[in-house]
N, C-alpha and C. Protein backbone atom coordinates (compact mmCIF):
# COMPACT_ATOMS: atom_id res chain seq x y z
N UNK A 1 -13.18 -7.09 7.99
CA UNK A 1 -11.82 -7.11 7.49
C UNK A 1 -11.05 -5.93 8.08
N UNK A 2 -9.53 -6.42 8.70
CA UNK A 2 -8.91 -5.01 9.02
C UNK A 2 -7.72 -4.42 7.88
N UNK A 3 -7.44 -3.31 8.10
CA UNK A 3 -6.86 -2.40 7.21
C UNK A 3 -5.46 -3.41 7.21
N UNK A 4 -4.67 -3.62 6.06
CA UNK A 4 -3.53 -4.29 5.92
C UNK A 4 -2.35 -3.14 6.02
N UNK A 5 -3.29 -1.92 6.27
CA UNK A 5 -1.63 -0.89 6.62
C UNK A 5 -2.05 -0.16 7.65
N UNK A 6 -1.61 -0.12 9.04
CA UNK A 6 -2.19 0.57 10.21
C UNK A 6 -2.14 1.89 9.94
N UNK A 7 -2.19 2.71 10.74
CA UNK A 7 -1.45 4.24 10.69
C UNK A 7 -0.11 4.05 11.29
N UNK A 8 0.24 2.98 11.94
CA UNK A 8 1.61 3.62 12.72
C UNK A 8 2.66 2.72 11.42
N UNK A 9 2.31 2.00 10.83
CA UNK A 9 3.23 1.18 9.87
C UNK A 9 2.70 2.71 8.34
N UNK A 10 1.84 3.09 8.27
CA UNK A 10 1.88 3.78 7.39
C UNK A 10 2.96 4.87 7.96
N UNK A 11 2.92 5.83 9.37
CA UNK A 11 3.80 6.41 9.68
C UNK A 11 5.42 5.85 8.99
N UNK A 12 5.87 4.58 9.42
CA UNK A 12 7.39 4.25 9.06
C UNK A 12 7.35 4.64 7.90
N UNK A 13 6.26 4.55 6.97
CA UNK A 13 6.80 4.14 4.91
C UNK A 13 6.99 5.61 4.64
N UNK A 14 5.72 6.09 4.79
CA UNK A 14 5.32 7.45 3.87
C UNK A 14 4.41 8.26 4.64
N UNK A 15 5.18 9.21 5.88
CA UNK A 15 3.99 9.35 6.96
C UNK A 15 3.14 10.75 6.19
N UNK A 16 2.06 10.47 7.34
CA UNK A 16 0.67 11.23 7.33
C UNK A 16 1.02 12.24 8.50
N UNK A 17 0.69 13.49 8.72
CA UNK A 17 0.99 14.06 9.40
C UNK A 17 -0.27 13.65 10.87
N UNK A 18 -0.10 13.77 11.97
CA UNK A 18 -0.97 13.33 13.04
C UNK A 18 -2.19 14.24 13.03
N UNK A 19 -2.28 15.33 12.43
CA UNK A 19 -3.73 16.55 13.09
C UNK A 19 -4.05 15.72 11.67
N UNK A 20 -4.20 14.72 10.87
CA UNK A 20 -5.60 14.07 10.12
C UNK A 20 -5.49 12.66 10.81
N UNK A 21 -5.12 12.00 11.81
CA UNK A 21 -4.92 10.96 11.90
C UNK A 21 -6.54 10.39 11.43
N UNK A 22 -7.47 11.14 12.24
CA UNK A 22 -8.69 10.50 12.42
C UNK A 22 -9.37 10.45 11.17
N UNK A 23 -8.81 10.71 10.16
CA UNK A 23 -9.26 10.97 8.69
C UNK A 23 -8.42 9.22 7.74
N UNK A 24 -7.46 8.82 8.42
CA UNK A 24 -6.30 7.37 8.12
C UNK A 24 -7.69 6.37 7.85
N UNK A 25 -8.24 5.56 9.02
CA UNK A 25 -9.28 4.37 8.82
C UNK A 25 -10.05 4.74 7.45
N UNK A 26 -10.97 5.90 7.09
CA UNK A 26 -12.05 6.00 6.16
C UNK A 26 -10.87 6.18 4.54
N UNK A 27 -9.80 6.68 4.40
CA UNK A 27 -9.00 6.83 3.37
C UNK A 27 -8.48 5.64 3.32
N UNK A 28 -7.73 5.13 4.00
CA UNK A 28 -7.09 3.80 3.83
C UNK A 28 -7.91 2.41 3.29
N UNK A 29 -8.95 2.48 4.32
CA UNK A 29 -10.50 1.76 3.51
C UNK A 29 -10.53 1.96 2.18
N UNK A 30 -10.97 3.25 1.44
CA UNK A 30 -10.95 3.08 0.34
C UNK A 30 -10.02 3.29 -0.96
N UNK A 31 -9.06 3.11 -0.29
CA UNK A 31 -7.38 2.78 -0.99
C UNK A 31 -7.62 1.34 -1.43
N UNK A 32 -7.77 0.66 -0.06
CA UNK A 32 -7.84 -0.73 -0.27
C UNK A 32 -8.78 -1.33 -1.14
N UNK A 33 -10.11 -0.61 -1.07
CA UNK A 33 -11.46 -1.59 -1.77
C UNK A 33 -10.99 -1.17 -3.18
N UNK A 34 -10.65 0.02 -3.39
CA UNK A 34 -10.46 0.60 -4.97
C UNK A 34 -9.17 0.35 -5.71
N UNK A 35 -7.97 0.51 -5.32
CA UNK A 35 -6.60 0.19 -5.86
C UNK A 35 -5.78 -1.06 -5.48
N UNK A 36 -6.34 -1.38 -4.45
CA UNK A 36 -5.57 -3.20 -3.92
C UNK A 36 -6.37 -4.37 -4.27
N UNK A 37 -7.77 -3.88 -4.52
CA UNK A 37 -8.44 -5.01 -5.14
C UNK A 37 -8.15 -4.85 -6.35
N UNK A 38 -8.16 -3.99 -7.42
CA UNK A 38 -7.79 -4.17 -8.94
C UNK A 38 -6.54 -5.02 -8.92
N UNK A 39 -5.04 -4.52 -8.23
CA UNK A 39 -3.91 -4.73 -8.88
C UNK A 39 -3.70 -6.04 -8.02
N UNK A 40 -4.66 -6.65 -6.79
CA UNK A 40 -4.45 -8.04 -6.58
C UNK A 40 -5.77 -9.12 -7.41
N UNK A 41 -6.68 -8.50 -7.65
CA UNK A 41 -7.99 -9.32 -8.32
C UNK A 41 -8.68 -9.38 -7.11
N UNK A 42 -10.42 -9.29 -7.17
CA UNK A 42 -10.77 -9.21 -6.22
C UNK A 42 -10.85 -10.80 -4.95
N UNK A 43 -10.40 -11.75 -5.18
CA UNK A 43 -10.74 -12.84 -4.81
C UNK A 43 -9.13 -13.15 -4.00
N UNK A 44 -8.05 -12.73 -4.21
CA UNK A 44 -6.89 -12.38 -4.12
C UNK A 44 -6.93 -11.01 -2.88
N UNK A 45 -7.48 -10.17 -3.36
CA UNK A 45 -7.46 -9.26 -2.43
C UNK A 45 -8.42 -9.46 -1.25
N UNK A 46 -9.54 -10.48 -1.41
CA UNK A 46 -10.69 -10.46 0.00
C UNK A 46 -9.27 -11.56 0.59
N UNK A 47 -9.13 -12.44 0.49
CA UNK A 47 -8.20 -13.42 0.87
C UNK A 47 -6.95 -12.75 1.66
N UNK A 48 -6.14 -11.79 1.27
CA UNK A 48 -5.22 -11.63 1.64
C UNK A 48 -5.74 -10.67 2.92
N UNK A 49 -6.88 -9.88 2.31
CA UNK A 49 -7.22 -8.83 3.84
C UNK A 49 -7.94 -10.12 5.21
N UNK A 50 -8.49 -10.74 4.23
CA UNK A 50 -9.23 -12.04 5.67
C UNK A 50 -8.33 -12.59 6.63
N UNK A 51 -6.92 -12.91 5.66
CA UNK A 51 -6.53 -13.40 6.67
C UNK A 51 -4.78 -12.77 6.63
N UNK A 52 -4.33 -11.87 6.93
CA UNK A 52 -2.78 -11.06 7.01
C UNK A 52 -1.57 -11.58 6.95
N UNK A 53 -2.22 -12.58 8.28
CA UNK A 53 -1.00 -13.00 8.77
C UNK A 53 -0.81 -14.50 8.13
N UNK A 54 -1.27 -15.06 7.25
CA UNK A 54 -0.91 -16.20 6.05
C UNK A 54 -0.13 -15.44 5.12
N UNK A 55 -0.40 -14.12 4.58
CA UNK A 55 0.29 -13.99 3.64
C UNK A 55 1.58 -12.73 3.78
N UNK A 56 2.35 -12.74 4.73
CA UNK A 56 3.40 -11.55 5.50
C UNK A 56 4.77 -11.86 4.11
N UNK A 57 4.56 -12.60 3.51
CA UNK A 57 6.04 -12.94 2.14
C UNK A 57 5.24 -11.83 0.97
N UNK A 58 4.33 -11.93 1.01
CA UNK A 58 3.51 -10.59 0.01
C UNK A 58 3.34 -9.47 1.12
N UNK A 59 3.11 -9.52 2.00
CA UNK A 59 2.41 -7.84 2.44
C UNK A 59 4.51 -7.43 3.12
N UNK A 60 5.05 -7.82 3.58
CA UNK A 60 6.28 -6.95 3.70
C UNK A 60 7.10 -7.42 2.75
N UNK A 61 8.32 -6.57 2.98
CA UNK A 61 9.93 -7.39 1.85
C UNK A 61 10.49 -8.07 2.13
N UNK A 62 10.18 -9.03 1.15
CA UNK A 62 10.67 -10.81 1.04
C UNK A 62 11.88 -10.41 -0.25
N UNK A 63 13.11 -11.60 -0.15
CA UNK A 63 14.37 -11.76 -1.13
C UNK A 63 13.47 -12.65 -1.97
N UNK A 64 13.76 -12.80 -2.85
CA UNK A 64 13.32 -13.81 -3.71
C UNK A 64 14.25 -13.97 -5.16
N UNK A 65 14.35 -15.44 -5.51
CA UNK A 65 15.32 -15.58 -6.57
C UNK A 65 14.84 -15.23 -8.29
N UNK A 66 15.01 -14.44 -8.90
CA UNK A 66 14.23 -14.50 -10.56
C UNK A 66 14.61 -15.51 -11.34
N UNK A 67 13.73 -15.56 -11.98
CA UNK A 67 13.81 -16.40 -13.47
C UNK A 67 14.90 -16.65 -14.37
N UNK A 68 16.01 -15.51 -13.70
CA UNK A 68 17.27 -15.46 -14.50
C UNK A 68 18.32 -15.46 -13.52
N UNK A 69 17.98 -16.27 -12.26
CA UNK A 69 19.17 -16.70 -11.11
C UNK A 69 19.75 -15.39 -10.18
N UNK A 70 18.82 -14.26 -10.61
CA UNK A 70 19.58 -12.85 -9.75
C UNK A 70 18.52 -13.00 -8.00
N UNK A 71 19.59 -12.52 -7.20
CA UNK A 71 18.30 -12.40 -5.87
C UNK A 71 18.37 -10.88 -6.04
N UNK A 72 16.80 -10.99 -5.74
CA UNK A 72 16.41 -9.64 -5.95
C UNK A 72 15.23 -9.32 -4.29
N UNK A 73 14.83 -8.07 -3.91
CA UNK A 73 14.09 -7.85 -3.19
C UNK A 73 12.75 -6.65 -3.51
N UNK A 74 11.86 -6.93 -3.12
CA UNK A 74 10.31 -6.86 -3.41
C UNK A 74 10.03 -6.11 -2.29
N UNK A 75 9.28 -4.98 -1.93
CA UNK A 75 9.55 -4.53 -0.66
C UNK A 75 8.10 -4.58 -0.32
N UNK A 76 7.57 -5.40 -0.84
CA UNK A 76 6.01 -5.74 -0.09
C UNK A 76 4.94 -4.75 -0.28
N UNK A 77 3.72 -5.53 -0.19
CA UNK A 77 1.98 -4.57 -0.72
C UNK A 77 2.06 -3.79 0.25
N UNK A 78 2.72 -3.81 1.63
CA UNK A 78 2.11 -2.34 2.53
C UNK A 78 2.82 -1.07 1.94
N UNK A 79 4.13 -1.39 1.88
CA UNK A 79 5.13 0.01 0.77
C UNK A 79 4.26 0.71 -0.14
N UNK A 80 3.45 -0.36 -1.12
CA UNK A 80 2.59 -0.02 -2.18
C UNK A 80 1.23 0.85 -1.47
N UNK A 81 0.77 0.26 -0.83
CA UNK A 81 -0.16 0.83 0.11
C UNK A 81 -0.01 2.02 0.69
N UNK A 82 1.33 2.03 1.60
CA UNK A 82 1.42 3.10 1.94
C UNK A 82 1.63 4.39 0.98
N UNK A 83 2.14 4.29 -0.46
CA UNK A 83 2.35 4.93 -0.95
C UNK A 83 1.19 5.68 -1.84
N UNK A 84 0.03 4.32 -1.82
CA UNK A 84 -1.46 5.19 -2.45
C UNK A 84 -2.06 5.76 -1.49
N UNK A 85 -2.04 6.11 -0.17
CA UNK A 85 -3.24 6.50 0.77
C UNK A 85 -2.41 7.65 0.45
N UNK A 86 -0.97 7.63 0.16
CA UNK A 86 -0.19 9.13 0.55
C UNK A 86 -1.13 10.17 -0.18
N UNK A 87 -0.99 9.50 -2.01
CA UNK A 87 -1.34 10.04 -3.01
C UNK A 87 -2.48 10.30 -2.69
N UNK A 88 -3.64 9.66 -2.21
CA UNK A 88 -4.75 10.36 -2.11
C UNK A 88 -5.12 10.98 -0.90
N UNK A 89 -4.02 11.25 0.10
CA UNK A 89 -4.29 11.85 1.20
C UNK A 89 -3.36 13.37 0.82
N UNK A 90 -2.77 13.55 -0.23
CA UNK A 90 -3.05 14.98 -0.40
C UNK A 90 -3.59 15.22 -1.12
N UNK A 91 -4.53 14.74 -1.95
CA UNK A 91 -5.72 15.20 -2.58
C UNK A 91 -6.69 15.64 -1.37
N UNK A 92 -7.00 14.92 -0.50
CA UNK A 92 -7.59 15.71 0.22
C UNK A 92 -7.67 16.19 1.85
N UNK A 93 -6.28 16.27 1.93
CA UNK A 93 -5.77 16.53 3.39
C UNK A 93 -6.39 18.55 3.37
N UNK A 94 -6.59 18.80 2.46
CA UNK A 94 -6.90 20.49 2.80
C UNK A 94 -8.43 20.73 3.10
N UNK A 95 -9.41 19.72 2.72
CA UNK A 95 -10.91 20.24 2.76
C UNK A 95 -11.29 19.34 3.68
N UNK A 96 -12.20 20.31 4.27
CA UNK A 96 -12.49 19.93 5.40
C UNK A 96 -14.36 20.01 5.06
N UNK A 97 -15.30 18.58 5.51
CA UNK A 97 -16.58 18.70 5.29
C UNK A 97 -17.15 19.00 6.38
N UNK A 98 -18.16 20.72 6.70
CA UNK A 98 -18.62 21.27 7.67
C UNK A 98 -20.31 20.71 7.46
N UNK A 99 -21.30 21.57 7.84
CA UNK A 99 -22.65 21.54 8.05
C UNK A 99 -23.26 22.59 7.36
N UNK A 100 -22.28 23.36 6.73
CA UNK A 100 -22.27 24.12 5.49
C UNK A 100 -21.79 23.83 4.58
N UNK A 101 -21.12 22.54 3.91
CA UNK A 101 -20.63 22.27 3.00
C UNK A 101 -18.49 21.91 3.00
N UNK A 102 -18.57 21.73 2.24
CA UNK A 102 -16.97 21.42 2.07
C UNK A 102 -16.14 22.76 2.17
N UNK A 103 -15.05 23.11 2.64
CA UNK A 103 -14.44 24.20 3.30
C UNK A 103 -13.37 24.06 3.06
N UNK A 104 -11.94 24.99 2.94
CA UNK A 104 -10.42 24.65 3.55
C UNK A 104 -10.22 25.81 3.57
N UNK A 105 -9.27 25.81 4.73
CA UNK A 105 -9.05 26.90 6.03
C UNK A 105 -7.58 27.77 4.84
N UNK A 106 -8.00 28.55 5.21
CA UNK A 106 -6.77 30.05 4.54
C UNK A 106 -6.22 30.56 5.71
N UNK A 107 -4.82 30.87 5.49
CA UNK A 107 -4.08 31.51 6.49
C UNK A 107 -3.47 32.66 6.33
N UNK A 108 -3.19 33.56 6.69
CA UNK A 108 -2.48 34.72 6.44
C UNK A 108 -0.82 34.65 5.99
N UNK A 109 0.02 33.26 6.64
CA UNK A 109 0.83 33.47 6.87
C UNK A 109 1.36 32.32 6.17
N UNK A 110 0.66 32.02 4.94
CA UNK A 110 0.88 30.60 4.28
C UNK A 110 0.09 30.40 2.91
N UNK A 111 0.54 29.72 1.75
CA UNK A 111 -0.19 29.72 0.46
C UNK A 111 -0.79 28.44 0.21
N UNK A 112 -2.05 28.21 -0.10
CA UNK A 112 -2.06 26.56 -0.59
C UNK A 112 -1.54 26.23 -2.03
N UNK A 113 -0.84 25.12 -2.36
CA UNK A 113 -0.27 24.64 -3.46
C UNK A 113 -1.06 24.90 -4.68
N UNK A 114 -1.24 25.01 -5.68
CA UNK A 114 -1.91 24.93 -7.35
C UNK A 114 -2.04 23.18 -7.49
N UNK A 115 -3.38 23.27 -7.74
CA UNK A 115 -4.53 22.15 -8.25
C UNK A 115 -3.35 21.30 -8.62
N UNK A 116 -2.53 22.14 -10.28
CA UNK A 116 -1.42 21.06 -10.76
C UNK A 116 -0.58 20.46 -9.93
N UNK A 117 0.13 21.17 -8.82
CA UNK A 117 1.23 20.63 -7.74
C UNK A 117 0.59 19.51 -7.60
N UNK A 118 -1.18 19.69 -6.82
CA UNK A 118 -1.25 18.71 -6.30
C UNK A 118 -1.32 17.85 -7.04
N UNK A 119 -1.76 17.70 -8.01
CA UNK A 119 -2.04 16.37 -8.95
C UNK A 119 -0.67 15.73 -9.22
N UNK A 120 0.65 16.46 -9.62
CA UNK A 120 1.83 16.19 -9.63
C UNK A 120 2.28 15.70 -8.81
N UNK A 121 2.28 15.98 -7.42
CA UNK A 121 2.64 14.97 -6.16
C UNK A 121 1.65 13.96 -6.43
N UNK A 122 0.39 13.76 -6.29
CA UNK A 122 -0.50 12.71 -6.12
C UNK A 122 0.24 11.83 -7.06
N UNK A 123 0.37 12.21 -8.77
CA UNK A 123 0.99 11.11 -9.72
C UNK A 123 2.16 10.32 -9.23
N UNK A 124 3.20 11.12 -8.66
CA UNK A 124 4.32 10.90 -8.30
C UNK A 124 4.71 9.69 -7.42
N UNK A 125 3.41 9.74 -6.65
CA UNK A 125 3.49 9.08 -5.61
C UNK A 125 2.78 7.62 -6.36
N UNK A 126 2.08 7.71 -6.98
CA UNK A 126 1.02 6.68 -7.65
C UNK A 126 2.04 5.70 -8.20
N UNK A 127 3.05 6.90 -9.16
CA UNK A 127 4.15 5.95 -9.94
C UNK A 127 5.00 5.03 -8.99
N UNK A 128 5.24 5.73 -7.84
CA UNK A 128 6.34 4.98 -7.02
C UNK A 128 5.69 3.28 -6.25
N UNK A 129 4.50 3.82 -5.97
CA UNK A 129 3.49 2.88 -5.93
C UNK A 129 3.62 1.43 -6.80
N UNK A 130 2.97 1.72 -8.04
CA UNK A 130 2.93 1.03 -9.18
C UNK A 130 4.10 0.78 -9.86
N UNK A 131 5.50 0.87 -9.20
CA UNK A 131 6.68 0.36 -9.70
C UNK A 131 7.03 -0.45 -9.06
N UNK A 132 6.63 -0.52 -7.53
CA UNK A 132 6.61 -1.34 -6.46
C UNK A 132 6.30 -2.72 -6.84
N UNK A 133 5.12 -2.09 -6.97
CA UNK A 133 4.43 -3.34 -7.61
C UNK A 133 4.61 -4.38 -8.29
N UNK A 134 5.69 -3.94 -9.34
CA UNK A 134 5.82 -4.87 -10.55
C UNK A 134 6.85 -5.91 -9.80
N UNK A 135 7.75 -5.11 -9.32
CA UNK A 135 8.59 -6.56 -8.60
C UNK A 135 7.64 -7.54 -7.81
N UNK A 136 6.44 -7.21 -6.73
CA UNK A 136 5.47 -8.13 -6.02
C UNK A 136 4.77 -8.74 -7.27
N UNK A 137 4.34 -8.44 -8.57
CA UNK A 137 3.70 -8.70 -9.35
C UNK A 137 4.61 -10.43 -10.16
N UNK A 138 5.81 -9.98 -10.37
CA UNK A 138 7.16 -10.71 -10.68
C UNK A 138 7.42 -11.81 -9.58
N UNK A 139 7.17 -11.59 -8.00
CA UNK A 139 7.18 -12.65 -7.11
C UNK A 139 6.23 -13.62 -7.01
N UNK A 140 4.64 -12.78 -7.38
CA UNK A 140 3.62 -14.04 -7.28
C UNK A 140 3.35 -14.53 -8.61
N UNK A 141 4.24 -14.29 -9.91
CA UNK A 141 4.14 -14.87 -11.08
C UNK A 141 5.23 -16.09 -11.07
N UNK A 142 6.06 -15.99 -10.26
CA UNK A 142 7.28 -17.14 -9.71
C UNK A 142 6.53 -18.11 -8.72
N UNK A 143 5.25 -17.51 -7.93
CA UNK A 143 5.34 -18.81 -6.91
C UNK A 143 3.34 -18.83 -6.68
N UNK A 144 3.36 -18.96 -8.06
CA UNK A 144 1.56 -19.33 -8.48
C UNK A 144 1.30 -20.83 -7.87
N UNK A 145 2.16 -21.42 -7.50
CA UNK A 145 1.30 -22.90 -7.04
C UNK A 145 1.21 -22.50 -5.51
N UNK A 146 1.72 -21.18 -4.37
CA UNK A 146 1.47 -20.93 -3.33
C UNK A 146 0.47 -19.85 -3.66
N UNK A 147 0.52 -19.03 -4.35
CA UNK A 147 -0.97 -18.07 -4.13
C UNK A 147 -1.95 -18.74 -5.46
N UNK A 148 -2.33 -19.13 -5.23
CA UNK A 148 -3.18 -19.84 -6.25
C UNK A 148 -4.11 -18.79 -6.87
N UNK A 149 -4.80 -17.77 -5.85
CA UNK A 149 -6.12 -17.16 -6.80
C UNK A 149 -5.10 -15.88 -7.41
N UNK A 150 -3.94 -15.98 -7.49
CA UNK A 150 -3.74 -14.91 -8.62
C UNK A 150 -3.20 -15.12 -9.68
N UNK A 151 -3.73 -14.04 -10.14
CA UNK A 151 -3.46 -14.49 -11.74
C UNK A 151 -2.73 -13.53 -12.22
N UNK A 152 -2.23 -13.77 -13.63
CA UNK A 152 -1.40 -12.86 -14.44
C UNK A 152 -1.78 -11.86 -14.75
N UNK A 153 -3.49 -12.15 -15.09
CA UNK A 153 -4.51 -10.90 -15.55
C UNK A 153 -4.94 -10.11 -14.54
N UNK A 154 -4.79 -10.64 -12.96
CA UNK A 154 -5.36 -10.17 -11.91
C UNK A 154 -4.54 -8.83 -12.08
N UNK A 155 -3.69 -7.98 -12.12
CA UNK A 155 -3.12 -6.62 -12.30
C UNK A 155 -3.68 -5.67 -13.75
N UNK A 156 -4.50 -6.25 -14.02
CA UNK A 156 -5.13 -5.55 -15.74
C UNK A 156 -5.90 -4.53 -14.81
N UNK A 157 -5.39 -2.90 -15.05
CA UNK A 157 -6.54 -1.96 -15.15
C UNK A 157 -7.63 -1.97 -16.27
N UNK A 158 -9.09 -1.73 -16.00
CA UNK A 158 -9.95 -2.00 -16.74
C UNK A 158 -10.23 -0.44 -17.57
N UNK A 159 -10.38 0.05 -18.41
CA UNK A 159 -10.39 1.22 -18.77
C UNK A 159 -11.87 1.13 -19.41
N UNK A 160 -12.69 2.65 -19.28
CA UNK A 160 -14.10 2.19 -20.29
C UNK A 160 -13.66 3.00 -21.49
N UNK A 161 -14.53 1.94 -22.51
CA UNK A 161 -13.89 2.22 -23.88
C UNK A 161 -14.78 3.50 -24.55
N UNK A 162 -14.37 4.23 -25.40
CA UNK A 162 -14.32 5.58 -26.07
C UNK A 162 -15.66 4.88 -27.42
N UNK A 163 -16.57 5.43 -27.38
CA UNK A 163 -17.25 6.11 -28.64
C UNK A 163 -17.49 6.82 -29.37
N UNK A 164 -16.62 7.59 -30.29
CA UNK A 164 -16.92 8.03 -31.27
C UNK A 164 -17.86 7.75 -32.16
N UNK A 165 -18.62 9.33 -32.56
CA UNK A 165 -19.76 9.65 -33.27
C UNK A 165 -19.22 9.31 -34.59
N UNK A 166 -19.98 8.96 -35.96
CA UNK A 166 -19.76 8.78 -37.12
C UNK A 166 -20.63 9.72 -38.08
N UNK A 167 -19.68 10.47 -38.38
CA UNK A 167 -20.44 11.57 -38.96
C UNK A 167 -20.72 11.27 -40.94
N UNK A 168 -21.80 11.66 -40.94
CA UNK A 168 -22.40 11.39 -42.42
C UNK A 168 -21.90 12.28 -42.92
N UNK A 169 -20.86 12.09 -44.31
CA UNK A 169 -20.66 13.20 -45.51
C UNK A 169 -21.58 12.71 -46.76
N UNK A 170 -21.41 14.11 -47.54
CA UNK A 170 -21.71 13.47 -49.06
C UNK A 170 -21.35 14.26 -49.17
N UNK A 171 -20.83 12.95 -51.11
CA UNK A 171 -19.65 13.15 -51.89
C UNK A 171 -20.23 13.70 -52.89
């Protein structure tokens, strides 16, 4: 299967700077297996990476009419795409893995950001992502007799559920 967002189409959306290019294939990979298979379902998402060029009205921005007669525009799964490799390409655009272990380079003449920044850009970017979405989410809920394997539920994040201990009193 090839990547549904190159580096040079990721360049147009939300670029990557070029000194990680060679770091794009292994991040983008697992953008795709981890966040494009949840929010398309996985049977939806092998389908659309198998074959690209069947489904170009979902992967770029298509007009499309709503449910309530407005035309509206959807700016397509690579936008979305491009916008999660961003998020997780500054999580880890600073460390670098040596033969001594994981590393990132300090400069004299420069500060690296606080843990929070980064997590704050990373969110930021996640949200813009996942807002994207809902309009592509809104297009293939309008035209389910052309994508058939998706579903309504196919966008459900799965969360694992919380156990709480039950603590014994006496009364």
């Amino acid at each position: 299967m090839t990547l549904l967002l190159s580096y040079a189409q990721q360049q147009t959306i939300r670029p990557i700077t070029t000194n990680n290019q060679n770091k794009y294939a292994q991040l983008a990979a697992e953008v795709e297996s981890l966040e494009v298979d949840k929010l398309l379902g996985s049977a939806f998402y092998q389908a659309v990476s198998a074959f690209p060029a069947s489904y170009t009205d979902l992967l770029d921005a298509k007009e499309f009419i709503r449910s309530d007669d407005t035309k509206i525009t959807h700016k397509g799964l690579r936008y979305v795409i491009a916008y999660l490799n961003y998020a997780k390409y500054i999580g880890e655009s600073y460390v670098v893995d040596t033969f001594t272990g994981f590393v990132q380079k300090t400069r004299p003449d420069s500060e690296r950001i606080s843990s929070g920044d980064i997590k704050r850009l990373q969110q930021e970017n996640r949200e813009i992502a996942f807002n994207a979405f809902v309009l592509i989410a809104e297009y293939l809920d309008l035209n389910k007799d052309i994508y058939t394997l998706w579903t309504t539920n196919s966008n459900k994040r799965t969360y694992m559920p919380k156990f709480y201990g039950v603590k014994n009193t006496i009364l």
